[in-house]
Protein backbone atom coordinates (compact mmCIF):
# COMPACT_ATOMS: atom_id res chain seq x y z
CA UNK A 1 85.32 55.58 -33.25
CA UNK A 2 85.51 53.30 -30.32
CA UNK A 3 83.17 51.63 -27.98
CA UNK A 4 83.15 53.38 -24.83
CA UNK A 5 81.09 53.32 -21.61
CA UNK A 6 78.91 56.46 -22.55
CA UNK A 7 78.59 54.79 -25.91
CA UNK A 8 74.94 54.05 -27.00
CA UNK A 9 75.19 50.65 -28.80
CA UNK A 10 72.59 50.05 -31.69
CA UNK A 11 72.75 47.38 -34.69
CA UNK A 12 73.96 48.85 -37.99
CA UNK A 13 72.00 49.47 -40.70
CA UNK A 14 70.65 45.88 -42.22
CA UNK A 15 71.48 44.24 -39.15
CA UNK A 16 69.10 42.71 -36.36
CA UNK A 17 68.39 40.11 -33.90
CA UNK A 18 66.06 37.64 -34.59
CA UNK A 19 65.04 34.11 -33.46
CA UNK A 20 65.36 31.38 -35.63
CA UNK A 21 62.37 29.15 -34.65
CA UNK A 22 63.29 26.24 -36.90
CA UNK A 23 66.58 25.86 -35.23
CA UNK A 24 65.43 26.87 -31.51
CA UNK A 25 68.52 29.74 -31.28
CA UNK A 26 68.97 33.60 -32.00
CA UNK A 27 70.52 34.59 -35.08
CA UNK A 28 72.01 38.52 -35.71
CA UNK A 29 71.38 38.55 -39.41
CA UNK A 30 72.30 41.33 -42.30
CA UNK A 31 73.39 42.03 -45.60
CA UNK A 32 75.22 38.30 -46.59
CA UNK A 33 75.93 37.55 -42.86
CA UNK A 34 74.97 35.79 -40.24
CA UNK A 35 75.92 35.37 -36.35
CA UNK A 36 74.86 33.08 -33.70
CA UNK A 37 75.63 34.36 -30.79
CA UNK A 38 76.77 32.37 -27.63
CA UNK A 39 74.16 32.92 -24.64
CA UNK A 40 76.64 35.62 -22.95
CA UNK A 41 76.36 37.75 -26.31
CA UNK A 42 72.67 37.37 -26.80
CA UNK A 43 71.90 38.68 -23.42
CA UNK A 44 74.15 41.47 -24.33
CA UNK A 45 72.16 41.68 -27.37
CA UNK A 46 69.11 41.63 -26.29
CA UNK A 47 69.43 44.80 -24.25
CA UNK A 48 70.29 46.85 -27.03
CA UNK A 49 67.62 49.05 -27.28
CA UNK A 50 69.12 52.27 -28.89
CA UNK A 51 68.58 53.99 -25.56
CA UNK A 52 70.52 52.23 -23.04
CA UNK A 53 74.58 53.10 -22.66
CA UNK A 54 76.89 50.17 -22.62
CA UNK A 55 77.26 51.53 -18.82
CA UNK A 56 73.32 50.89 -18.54
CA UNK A 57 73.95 47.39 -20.01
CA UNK A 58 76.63 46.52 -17.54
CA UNK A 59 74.24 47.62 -14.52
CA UNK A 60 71.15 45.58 -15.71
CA UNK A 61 73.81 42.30 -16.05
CA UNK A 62 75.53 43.53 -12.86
CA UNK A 63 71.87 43.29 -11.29
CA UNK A 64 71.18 40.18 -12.72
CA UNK A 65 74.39 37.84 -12.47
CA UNK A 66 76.31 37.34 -9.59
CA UNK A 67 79.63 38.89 -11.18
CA UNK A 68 81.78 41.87 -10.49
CA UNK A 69 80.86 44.57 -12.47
CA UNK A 70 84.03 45.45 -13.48
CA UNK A 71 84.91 41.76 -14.92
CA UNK A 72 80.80 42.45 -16.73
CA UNK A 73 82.27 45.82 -17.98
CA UNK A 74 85.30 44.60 -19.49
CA UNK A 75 83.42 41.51 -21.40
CA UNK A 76 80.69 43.91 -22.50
CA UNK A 77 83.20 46.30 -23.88
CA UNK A 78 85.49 43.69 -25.33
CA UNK A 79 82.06 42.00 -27.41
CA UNK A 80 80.99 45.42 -28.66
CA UNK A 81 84.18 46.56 -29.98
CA UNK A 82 84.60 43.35 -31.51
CA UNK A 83 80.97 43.65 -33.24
CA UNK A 84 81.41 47.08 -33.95
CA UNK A 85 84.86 46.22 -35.68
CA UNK A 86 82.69 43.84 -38.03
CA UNK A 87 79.97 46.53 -38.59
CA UNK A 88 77.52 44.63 -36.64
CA UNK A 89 76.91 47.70 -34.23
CA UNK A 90 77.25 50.95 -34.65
CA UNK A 91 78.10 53.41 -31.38
């Protein structure tokens, strides 16, 4: 299974987003791993609600930044595959 813009990204089972307050910074965290993500990947992260499509994601960056969308889409796509390669995210 791929990554795909229909695709509904979620965190696997055991993994989650949290903030580390002791080190100021966001942490994904599961079973014997741990992830810091850069700032680009956490506000990826951060939209991952179980309910938005990784087409929904792209729009709300699109919205946001001052990027073409299709340079948003292809980062966005290119992250989650790599997570969900790793098990970090399931789709």
């Amino acid at each position: 299974m791929t990554v795909a813009p229909a695709s509904i990204p979620r965190f696997a089972r055991g993994m989650r987003l949290r903030e580390d307050a002791a080190r100021a910074r966001w942490v994904v965290v599961g079973p014997e791993r741990l992830f810091v993500p850069d700032e680009i990947a956490l506000e990826v992260l951060r939209l991952m609600d179980g309910a938005r499509s990784v087409d929904a994601i792209v729009d709300d960056l699109a919205a946001r930044y001052d990027a073409p969308r299709e340079a948003i889409a292809a980062d966005v796509l290119a992250l989650l595959s790599d997570l969900h390669a790793k098990g970090v995210v399931t789709a």
